[in-house]
C-alpha atoms as a PDB file:
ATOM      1  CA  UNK A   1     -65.097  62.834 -41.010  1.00  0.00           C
ATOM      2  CA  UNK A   2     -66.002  65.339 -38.709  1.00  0.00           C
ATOM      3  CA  UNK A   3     -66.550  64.214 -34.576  1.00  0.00           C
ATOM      4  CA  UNK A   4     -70.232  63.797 -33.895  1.00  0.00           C
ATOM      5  CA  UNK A   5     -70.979  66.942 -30.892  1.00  0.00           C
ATOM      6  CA  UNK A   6     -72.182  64.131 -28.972  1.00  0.00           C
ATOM      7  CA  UNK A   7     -69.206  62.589 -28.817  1.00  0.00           C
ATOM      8  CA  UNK A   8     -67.008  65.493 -28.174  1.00  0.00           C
ATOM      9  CA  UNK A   9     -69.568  66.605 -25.629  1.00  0.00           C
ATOM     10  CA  UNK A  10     -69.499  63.926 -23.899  1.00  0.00           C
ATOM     11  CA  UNK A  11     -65.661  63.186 -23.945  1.00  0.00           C
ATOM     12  CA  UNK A  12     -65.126  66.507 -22.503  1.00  0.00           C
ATOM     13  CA  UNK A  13     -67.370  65.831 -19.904  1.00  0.00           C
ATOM     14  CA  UNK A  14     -65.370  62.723 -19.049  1.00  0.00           C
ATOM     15  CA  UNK A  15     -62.216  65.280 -18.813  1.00  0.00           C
ATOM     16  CA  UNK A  16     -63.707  67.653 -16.572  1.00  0.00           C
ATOM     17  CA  UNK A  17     -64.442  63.981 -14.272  1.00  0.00           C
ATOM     18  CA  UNK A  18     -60.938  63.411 -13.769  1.00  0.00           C
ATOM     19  CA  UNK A  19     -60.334  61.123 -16.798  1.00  0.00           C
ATOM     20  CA  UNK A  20     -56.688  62.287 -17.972  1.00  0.00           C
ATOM     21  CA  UNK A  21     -55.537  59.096 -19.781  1.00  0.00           C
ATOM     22  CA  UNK A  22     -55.651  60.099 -23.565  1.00  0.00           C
ATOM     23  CA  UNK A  23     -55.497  56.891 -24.784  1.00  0.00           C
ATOM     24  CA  UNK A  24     -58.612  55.751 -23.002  1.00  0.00           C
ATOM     25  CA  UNK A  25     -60.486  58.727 -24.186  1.00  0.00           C
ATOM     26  CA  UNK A  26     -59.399  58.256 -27.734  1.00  0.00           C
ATOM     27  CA  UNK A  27     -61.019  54.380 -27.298  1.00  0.00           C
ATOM     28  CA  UNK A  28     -63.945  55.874 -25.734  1.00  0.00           C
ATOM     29  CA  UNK A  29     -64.316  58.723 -29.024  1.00  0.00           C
ATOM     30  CA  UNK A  30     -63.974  55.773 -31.115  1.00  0.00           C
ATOM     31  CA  UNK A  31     -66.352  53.965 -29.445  1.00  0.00           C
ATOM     32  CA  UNK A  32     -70.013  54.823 -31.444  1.00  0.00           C
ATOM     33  CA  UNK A  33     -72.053  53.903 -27.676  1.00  0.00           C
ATOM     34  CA  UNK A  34     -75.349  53.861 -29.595  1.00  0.00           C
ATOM     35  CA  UNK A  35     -74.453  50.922 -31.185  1.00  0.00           C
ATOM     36  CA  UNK A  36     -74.397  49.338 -27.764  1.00  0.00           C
ATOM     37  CA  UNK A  37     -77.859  51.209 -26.702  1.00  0.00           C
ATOM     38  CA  UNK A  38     -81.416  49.888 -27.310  1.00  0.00           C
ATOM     39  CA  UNK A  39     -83.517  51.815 -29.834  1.00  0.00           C
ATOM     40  CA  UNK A  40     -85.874  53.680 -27.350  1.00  0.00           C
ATOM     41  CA  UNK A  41     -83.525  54.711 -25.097  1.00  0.00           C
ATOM     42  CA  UNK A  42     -80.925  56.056 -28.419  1.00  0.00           C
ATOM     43  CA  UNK A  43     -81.749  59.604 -27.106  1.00  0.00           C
ATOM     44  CA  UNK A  44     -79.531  59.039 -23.843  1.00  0.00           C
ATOM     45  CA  UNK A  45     -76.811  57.523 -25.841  1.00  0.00           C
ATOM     46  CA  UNK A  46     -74.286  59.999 -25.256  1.00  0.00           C
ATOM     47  CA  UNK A  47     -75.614  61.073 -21.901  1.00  0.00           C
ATOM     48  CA  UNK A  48     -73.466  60.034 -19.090  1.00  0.00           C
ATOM     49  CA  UNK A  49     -75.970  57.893 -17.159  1.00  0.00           C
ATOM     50  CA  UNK A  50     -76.314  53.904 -17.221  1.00  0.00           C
ATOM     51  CA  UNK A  51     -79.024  52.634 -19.487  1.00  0.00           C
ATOM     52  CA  UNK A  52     -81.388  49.384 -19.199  1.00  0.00           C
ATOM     53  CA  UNK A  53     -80.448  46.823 -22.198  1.00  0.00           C
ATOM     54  CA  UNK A  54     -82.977  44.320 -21.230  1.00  0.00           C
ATOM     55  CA  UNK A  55     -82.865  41.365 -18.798  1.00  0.00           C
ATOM     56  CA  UNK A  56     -82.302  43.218 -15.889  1.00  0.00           C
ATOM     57  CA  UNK A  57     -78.945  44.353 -16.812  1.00  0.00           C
ATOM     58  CA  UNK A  58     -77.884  48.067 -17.620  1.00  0.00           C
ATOM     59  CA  UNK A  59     -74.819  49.523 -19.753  1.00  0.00           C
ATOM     60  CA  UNK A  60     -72.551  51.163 -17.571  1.00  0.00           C
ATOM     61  CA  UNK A  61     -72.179  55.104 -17.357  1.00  0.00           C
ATOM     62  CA  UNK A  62     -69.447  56.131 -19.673  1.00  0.00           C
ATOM     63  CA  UNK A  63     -67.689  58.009 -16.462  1.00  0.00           C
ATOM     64  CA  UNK A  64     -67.475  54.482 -14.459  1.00  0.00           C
ATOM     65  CA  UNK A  65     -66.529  52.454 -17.789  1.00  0.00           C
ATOM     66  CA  UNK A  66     -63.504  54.994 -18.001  1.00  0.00           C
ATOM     67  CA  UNK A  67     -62.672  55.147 -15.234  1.00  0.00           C
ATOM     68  CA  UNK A  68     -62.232  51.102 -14.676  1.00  0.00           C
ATOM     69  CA  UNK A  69     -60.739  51.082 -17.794  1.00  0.00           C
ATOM     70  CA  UNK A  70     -57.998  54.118 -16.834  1.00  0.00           C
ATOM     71  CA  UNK A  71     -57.239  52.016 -13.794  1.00  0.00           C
ATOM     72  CA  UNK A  72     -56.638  48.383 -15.003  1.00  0.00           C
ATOM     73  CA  UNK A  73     -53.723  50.183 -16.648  1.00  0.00           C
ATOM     74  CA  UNK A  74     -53.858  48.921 -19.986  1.00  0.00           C
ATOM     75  CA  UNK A  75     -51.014  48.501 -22.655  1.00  0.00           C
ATOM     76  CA  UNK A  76     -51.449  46.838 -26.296  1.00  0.00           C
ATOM     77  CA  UNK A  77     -49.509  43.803 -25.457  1.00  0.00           C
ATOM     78  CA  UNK A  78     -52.150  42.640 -22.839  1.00  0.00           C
ATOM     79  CA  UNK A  79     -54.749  40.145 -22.967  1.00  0.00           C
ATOM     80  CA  UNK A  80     -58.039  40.740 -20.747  1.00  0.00           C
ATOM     81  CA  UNK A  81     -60.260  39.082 -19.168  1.00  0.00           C
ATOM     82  CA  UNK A  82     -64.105  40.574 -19.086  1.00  0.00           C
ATOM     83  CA  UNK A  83     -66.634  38.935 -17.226  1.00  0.00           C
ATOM     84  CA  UNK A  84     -70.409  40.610 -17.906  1.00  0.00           C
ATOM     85  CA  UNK A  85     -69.996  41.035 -21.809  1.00  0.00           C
ATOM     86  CA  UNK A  86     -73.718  43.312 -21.475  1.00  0.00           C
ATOM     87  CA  UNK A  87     -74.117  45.190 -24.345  1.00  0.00           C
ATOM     88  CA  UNK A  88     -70.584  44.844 -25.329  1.00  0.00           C
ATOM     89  CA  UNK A  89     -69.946  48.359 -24.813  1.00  0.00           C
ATOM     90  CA  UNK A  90     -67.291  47.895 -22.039  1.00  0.00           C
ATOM     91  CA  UNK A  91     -65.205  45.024 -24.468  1.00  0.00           C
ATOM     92  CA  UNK A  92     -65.373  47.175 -27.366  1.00  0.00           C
ATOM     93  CA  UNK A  93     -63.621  50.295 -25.786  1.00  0.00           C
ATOM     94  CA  UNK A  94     -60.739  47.904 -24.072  1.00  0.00           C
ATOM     95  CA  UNK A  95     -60.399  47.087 -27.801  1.00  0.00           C
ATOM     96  CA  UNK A  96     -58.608  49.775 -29.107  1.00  0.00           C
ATOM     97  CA  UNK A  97     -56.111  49.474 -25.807  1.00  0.00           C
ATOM     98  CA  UNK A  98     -54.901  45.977 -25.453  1.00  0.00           C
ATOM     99  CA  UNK A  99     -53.915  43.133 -27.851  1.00  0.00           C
ATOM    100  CA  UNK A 100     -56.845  40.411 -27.212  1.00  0.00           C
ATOM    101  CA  UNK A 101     -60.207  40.727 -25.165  1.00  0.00           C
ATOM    102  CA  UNK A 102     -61.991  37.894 -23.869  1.00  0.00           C
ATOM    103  CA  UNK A 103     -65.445  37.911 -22.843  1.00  0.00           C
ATOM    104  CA  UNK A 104     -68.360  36.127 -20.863  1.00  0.00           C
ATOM    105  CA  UNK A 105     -71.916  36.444 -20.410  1.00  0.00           C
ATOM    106  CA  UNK A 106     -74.377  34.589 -18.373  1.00  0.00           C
ATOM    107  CA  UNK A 107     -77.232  35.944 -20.967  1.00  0.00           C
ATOM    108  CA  UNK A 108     -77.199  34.504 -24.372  1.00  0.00           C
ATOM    109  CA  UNK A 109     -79.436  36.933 -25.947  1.00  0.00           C
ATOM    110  CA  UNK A 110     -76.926  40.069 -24.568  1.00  0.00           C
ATOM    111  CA  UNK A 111     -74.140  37.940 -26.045  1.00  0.00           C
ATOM    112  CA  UNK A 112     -75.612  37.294 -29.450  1.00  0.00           C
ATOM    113  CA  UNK A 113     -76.564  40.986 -30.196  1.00  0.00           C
ATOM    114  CA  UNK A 114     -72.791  41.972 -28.746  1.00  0.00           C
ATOM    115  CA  UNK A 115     -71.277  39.791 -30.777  1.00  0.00           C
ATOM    116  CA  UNK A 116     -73.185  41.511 -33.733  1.00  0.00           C
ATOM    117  CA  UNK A 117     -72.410  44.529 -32.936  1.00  0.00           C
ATOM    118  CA  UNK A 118     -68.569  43.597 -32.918  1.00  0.00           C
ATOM    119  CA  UNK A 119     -68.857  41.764 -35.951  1.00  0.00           C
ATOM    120  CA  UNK A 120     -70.290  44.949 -37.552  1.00  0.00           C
ATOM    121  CA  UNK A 121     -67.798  47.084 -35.893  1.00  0.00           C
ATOM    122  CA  UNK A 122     -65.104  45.267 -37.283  1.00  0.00           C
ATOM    123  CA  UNK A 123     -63.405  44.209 -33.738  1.00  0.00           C
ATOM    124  CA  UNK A 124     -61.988  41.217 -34.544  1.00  0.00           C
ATOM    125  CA  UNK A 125     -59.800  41.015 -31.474  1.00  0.00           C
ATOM    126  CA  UNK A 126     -62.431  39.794 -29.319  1.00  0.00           C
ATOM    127  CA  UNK A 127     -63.536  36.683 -28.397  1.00  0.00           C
ATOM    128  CA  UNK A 128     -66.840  36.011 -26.566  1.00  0.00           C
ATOM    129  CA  UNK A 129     -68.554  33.333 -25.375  1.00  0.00           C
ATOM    130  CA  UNK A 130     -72.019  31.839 -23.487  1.00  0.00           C
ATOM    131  CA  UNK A 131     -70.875  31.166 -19.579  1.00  0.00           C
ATOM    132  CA  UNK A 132     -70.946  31.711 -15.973  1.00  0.00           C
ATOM    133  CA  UNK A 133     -68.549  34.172 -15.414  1.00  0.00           C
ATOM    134  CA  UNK A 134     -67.151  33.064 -11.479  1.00  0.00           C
ATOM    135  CA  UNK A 135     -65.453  30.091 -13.091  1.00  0.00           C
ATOM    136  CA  UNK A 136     -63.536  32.493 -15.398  1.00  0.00           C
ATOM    137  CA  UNK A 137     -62.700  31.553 -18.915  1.00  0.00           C
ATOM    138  CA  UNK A 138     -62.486  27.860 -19.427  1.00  0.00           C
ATOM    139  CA  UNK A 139     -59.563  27.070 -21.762  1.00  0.00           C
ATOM    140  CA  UNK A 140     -57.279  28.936 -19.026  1.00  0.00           C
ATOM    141  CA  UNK A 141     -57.296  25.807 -16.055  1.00  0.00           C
ATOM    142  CA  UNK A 142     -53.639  25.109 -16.280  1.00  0.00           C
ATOM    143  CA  UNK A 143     -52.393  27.467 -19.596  1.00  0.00           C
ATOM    144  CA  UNK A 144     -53.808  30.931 -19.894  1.00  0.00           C
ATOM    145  CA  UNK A 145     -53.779  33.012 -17.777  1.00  0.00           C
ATOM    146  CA  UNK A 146     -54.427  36.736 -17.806  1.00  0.00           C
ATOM    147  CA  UNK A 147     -52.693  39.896 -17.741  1.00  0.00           C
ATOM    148  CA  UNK A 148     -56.205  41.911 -16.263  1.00  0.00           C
ATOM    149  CA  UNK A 149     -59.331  40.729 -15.656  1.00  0.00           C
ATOM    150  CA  UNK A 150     -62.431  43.449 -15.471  1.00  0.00           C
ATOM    151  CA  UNK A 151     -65.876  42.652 -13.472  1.00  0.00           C
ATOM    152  CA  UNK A 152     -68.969  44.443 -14.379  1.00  0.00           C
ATOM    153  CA  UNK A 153     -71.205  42.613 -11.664  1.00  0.00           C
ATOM    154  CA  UNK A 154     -70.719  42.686  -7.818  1.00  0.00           C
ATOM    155  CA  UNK A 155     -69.371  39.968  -5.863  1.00  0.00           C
ATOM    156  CA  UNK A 156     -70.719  40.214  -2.291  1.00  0.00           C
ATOM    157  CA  UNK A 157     -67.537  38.949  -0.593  1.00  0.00           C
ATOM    158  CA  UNK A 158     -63.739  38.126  -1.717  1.00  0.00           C
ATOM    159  CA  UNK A 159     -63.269  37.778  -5.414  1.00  0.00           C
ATOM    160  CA  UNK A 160     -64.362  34.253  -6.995  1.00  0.00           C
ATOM    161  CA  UNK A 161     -61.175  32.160  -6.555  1.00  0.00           C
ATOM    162  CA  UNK A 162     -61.393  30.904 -10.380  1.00  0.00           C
ATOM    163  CA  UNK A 163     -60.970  34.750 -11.615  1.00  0.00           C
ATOM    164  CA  UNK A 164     -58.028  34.882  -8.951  1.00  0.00           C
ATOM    165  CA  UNK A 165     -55.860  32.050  -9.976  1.00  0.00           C
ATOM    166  CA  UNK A 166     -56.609  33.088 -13.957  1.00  0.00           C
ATOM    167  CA  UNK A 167     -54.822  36.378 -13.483  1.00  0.00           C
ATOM    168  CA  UNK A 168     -50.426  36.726 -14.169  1.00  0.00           C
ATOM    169  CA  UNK A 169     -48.898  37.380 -11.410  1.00  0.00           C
ATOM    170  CA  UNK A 170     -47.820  40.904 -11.562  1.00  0.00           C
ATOM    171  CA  UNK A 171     -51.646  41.828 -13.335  1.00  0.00           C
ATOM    172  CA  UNK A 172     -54.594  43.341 -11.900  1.00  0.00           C
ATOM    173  CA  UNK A 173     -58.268  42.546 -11.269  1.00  0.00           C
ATOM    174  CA  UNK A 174     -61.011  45.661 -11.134  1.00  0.00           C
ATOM    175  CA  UNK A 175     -64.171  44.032  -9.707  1.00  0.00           C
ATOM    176  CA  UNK A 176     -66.927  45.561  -7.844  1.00  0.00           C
ATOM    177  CA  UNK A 177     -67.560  44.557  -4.073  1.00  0.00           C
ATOM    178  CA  UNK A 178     -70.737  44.626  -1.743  1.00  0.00           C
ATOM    179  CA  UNK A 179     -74.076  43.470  -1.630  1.00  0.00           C
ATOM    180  CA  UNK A 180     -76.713  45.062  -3.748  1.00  0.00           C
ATOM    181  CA  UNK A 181     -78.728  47.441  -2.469  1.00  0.00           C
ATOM    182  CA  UNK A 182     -75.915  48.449   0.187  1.00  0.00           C
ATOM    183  CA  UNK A 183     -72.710  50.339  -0.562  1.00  0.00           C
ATOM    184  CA  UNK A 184     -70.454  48.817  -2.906  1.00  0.00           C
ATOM    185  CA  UNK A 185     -66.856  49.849  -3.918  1.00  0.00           C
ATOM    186  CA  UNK A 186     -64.598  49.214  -6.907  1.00  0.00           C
ATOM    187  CA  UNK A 187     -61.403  47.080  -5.747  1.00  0.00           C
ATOM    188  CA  UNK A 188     -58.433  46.514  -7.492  1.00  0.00           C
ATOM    189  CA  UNK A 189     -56.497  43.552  -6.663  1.00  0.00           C
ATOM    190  CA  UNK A 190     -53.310  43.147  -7.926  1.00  0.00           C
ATOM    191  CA  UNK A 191     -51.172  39.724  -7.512  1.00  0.00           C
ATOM    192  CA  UNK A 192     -47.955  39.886  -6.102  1.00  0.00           C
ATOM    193  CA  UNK A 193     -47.653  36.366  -5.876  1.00  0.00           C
ATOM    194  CA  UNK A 194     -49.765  33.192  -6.339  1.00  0.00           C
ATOM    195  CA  UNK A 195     -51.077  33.680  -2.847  1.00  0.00           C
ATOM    196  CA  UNK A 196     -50.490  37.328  -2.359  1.00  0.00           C
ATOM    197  CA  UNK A 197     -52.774  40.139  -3.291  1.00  0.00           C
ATOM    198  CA  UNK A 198     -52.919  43.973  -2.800  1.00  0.00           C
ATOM    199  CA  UNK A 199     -56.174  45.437  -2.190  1.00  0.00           C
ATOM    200  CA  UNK A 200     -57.132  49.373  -3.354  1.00  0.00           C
ATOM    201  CA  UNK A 201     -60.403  50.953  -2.665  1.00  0.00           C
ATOM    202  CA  UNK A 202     -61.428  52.946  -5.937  1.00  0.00           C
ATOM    203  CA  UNK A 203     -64.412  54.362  -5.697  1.00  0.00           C
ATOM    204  CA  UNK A 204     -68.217  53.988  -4.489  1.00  0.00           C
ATOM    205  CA  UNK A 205     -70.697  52.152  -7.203  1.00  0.00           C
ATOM    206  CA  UNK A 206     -73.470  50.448  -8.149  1.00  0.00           C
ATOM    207  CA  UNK A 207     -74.022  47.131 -10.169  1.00  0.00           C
ATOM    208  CA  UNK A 208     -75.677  44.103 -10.607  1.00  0.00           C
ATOM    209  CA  UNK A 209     -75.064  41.540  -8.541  1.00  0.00           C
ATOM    210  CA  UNK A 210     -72.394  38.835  -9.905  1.00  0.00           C
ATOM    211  CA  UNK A 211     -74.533  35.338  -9.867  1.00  0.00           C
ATOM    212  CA  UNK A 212     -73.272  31.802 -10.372  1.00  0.00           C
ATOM    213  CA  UNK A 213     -74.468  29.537 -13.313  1.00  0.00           C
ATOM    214  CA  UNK A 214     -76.261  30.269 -16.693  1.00  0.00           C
ATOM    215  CA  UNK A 215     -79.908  31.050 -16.530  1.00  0.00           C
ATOM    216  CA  UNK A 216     -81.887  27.850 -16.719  1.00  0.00           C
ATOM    217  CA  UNK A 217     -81.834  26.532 -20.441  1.00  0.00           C
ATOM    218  CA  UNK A 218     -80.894  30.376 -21.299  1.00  0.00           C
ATOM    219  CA  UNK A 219     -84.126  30.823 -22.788  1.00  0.00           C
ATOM    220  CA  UNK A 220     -86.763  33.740 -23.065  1.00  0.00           C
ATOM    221  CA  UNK A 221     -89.732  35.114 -23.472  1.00  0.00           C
ATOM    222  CA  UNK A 222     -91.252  36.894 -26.601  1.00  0.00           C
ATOM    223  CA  UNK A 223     -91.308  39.952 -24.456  1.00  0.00           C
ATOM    224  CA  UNK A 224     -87.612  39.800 -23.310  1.00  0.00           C
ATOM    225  CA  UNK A 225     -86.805  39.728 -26.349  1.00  0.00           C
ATOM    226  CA  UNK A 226     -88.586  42.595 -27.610  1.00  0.00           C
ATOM    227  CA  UNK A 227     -87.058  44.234 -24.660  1.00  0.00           C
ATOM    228  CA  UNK A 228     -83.436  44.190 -26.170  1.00  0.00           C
ATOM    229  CA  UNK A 229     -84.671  45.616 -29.451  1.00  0.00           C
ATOM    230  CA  UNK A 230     -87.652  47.113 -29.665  1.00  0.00           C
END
Protein backbone atom coordinates (compact mmCIF):
# COMPACT_ATOMS: atom_id res chain seq x y z
CA UNK A 1 0.00 0.00 0.00
CA UNK A 2 1.49 3.08 -0.85
CA UNK A 3 2.04 6.01 2.28
CA UNK A 4 -0.74 8.55 2.08
CA UNK A 5 1.47 12.26 1.18
CA UNK A 6 -0.20 13.39 4.17
CA UNK A 7 1.32 11.20 6.20
CA UNK A 8 4.77 11.36 4.86
CA UNK A 9 4.35 15.12 4.83
CA UNK A 10 3.65 15.40 7.93
CA UNK A 11 6.18 12.83 9.43
CA UNK A 12 8.87 14.70 7.81
CA UNK A 13 7.78 17.69 9.28
CA UNK A 14 8.00 16.04 12.69
CA UNK A 15 11.84 15.22 11.62
CA UNK A 16 12.79 18.56 10.70
CA UNK A 17 11.17 19.39 14.70
CA UNK A 18 13.74 17.47 16.31
CA UNK A 19 11.86 14.12 16.49
CA UNK A 20 14.81 11.50 15.81
CA UNK A 21 13.34 8.40 17.54
CA UNK A 22 12.35 6.07 14.55
CA UNK A 23 10.33 3.98 16.38
CA UNK A 24 8.03 6.73 17.52
CA UNK A 25 7.71 8.02 14.05
CA UNK A 26 6.95 4.64 12.64
CA UNK A 27 3.85 4.58 15.50
CA UNK A 28 2.99 7.97 14.52
CA UNK A 29 2.96 6.79 10.31
CA UNK A 30 0.88 4.05 11.48
CA UNK A 31 -1.25 6.05 13.26
CA UNK A 32 -4.35 7.08 10.53
CA UNK A 33 -4.97 10.70 12.91
CA UNK A 34 -8.23 11.26 11.02
CA UNK A 35 -9.69 8.55 12.61
CA UNK A 36 -9.19 10.45 15.83
CA UNK A 37 -10.45 13.93 14.12
CA UNK A 38 -14.09 15.15 13.91
CA UNK A 39 -15.64 15.24 10.43
CA UNK A 40 -15.53 19.09 9.83
CA UNK A 41 -12.34 19.68 10.91
CA UNK A 42 -10.90 16.19 8.60
CA UNK A 43 -9.18 18.87 6.39
CA UNK A 44 -6.55 19.72 9.26
CA UNK A 45 -6.02 16.12 9.97
CA UNK A 46 -2.57 15.90 9.01
CA UNK A 47 -1.76 19.50 9.78
CA UNK A 48 0.39 19.90 12.74
CA UNK A 49 -1.91 22.04 14.90
CA UNK A 50 -4.29 20.82 17.88
CA UNK A 51 -7.88 20.35 16.89
CA UNK A 52 -11.28 20.84 18.99
CA UNK A 53 -13.03 17.21 19.49
CA UNK A 54 -15.91 18.55 21.36
CA UNK A 55 -16.46 19.22 25.09
CA UNK A 56 -13.96 21.64 25.47
CA UNK A 57 -11.15 19.36 24.89
CA UNK A 58 -8.70 19.44 21.80
CA UNK A 59 -6.40 16.57 20.20
CA UNK A 60 -2.98 17.37 20.75
CA UNK A 61 -0.55 18.67 17.90
CA UNK A 62 1.20 15.73 16.44
CA UNK A 63 4.74 17.66 17.27
CA UNK A 64 3.81 17.76 21.23
CA UNK A 65 2.21 14.08 21.12
CA UNK A 66 5.77 13.01 19.77
CA UNK A 67 7.53 14.57 21.46
CA UNK A 68 5.96 13.31 25.04
CA UNK A 69 5.92 10.15 23.62
CA UNK A 70 9.96 10.27 22.50
CA UNK A 71 10.59 11.29 26.08
CA UNK A 72 8.69 8.80 28.35
CA UNK A 73 11.24 6.50 26.73
CA UNK A 74 9.21 3.72 25.75
CA UNK A 75 10.16 -0.05 25.25
CA UNK A 76 7.59 -3.01 24.33
CA UNK A 77 7.80 -4.61 27.66
CA UNK A 78 6.16 -1.55 29.42
CA UNK A 79 2.81 -0.96 30.64
CA UNK A 80 1.45 2.82 30.64
CA UNK A 81 -0.52 4.71 32.28
CA UNK A 82 -2.65 7.57 30.21
CA UNK A 83 -4.74 9.86 31.93
CA UNK A 84 -7.00 12.19 29.30
CA UNK A 85 -7.93 9.27 26.82
CA UNK A 86 -9.46 12.51 24.31
CA UNK A 87 -9.86 11.32 21.10
CA UNK A 88 -7.71 8.39 21.68
CA UNK A 89 -5.19 9.60 19.40
CA UNK A 90 -2.36 9.87 22.02
CA UNK A 91 -3.18 5.87 23.37
CA UNK A 92 -3.28 4.62 19.98
CA UNK A 93 0.29 5.80 18.91
CA UNK A 94 1.89 4.50 22.47
CA UNK A 95 0.31 1.31 21.04
CA UNK A 96 2.60 0.23 18.64
CA UNK A 97 5.59 1.03 21.40
CA UNK A 98 4.82 -0.65 24.63
CA UNK A 99 3.18 -3.96 25.70
CA UNK A 100 -0.25 -2.69 27.46
CA UNK A 101 -1.88 0.90 27.56
CA UNK A 102 -4.24 1.92 30.06
CA UNK A 103 -6.48 4.72 29.78
CA UNK A 104 -8.90 7.27 31.59
CA UNK A 105 -11.28 9.83 30.72
CA UNK A 106 -13.36 12.13 32.72
CA UNK A 107 -15.81 12.42 29.46
CA UNK A 108 -17.82 9.43 28.62
CA UNK A 109 -18.85 10.46 25.27
CA UNK A 110 -14.77 11.06 24.25
CA UNK A 111 -14.31 7.59 25.75
CA UNK A 112 -17.06 5.77 23.92
CA UNK A 113 -16.13 7.08 20.38
CA UNK A 114 -12.19 6.23 21.39
CA UNK A 115 -12.94 3.10 22.29
CA UNK A 116 -14.61 2.69 18.77
CA UNK A 117 -12.14 3.85 17.08
CA UNK A 118 -9.68 1.25 18.77
CA UNK A 119 -12.01 -1.41 18.37
CA UNK A 120 -12.04 -0.61 14.61
CA UNK A 121 -8.39 -0.15 14.53
CA UNK A 122 -7.80 -3.39 15.81
CA UNK A 123 -5.73 -2.20 19.11
CA UNK A 124 -6.51 -4.67 21.32
CA UNK A 125 -3.79 -3.81 23.79
CA UNK A 126 -5.63 -1.11 25.33
CA UNK A 127 -7.76 -0.87 28.01
CA UNK A 128 -9.94 2.20 28.77
CA UNK A 129 -12.21 3.15 31.11
CA UNK A 130 -14.93 6.06 32.50
CA UNK A 131 -12.93 7.98 35.56
CA UNK A 132 -11.35 10.82 37.20
CA UNK A 133 -8.01 10.66 36.21
CA UNK A 134 -6.04 12.29 39.69
CA UNK A 135 -6.91 9.08 41.49
CA UNK A 136 -5.06 7.10 38.77
CA UNK A 137 -6.24 3.73 37.68
CA UNK A 138 -8.20 1.95 40.31
CA UNK A 139 -7.26 -1.76 40.30
CA UNK A 140 -3.51 -0.49 41.00
CA UNK A 141 -4.04 0.59 45.14
CA UNK A 142 -1.70 -1.99 46.47
CA UNK A 143 -0.76 -4.32 43.03
CA UNK A 144 -0.14 -2.49 39.81
CA UNK A 145 1.77 -0.25 39.42
CA UNK A 146 3.22 1.41 36.35
CA UNK A 147 6.22 1.52 34.36
CA UNK A 148 5.15 5.38 32.77
CA UNK A 149 2.37 7.27 33.26
CA UNK A 150 1.50 10.19 30.48
CA UNK A 151 -0.80 13.42 31.40
CA UNK A 152 -2.56 15.22 28.71
CA UNK A 153 -4.21 17.89 31.14
CA UNK A 154 -2.35 20.41 33.43
CA UNK A 155 -2.01 20.08 37.00
CA UNK A 156 -1.56 23.56 38.54
CA UNK A 157 0.84 22.45 41.29
CA UNK A 158 2.89 19.09 42.23
CA UNK A 159 1.68 16.01 40.49
CA UNK A 160 -1.60 14.29 42.04
CA UNK A 161 -0.10 11.99 44.72
CA UNK A 162 -2.36 8.91 43.43
CA UNK A 163 -0.49 9.10 39.83
CA UNK A 164 2.83 9.32 42.00
CA UNK A 165 2.62 6.31 44.15
CA UNK A 166 1.09 4.23 40.86
CA UNK A 167 4.36 4.65 39.02
CA UNK A 168 7.64 1.66 39.45
CA UNK A 169 10.19 2.98 40.91
CA UNK A 170 12.80 3.45 38.35
CA UNK A 171 9.69 4.76 35.66
CA UNK A 172 8.77 8.08 34.57
CA UNK A 173 5.79 10.45 34.64
CA UNK A 174 5.38 13.26 31.62
CA UNK A 175 2.65 15.61 32.92
CA UNK A 176 2.04 19.13 32.12
CA UNK A 177 2.45 21.89 34.92
CA UNK A 178 0.94 25.50 35.42
CA UNK A 179 -2.17 27.16 35.55
CA UNK A 180 -4.15 27.75 32.43
CA UNK A 181 -3.96 30.70 30.82
CA UNK A 182 -0.29 31.30 32.27
CA UNK A 183 2.87 29.51 31.16
CA UNK A 184 2.91 25.94 31.56
CA UNK A 185 5.82 23.42 31.07
CA UNK A 186 6.09 19.69 30.40
CA UNK A 187 7.85 17.89 33.52
CA UNK A 188 9.16 14.66 33.69
CA UNK A 189 9.40 13.08 36.96
CA UNK A 190 11.15 10.13 37.34
CA UNK A 191 11.15 7.97 40.77
CA UNK A 192 14.22 7.13 42.26
CA UNK A 193 12.69 5.89 45.20
CA UNK A 194 9.24 5.71 46.88
CA UNK A 195 9.81 9.19 48.19
CA UNK A 196 12.35 10.46 45.78
CA UNK A 197 11.73 12.12 42.49
CA UNK A 198 13.81 13.90 39.75
CA UNK A 199 12.32 16.78 38.15
CA UNK A 200 13.21 17.88 34.18
CA UNK A 201 11.80 20.87 32.54
CA UNK A 202 10.83 19.80 28.84
CA UNK A 203 9.38 22.24 27.14
CA UNK A 204 6.74 25.25 27.18
CA UNK A 205 2.86 24.13 26.42
CA UNK A 206 -0.51 24.50 26.51
CA UNK A 207 -3.43 22.21 27.79
CA UNK A 208 -6.45 21.83 29.48
CA UNK A 209 -6.54 22.07 32.82
CA UNK A 210 -6.43 18.56 34.80
CA UNK A 211 -9.89 18.64 37.01
CA UNK A 212 -10.96 16.30 39.78
CA UNK A 213 -14.17 14.09 39.55
CA UNK A 214 -16.43 12.97 36.58
CA UNK A 215 -18.75 15.53 35.16
CA UNK A 216 -22.01 15.46 37.05
CA UNK A 217 -24.06 12.27 35.94
CA UNK A 218 -21.65 12.42 32.69
CA UNK A 219 -24.45 13.42 30.68
CA UNK A 220 -25.04 15.80 27.59
CA UNK A 221 -26.74 17.75 25.55
CA UNK A 222 -28.15 17.01 21.98
CA UNK A 223 -25.78 19.66 20.83
CA UNK A 224 -22.60 18.23 22.53
CA UNK A 225 -23.17 15.53 21.03
CA UNK A 226 -23.50 16.67 17.63
CA UNK A 227 -20.37 18.47 18.44
CA UNK A 228 -18.19 15.20 18.50
CA UNK A 229 -19.62 14.05 15.19
CA UNK A 230 -21.20 16.19 13.16
Amino acid sequence: MTPDPSIIRLIIQLRQAGITDTSVLSAIEKTPRDYFVPPHFQVHAYEDQAVPIGLGQTISQPYIVAYMTQELKVDKTHSVLEIGTGSGYQAAVLSHLVRRVYTIERHKPLLELAEKRFHELGLRNITAMAGDGMKGWPAAVGEMKFDRIIVTAACEGEPPVALLAQLKVGGMMIIPVGAQGQTQFLKRYKKESEEVFAVQELLPVRFVPLLPDVPRNNSYTEHDLEELTA
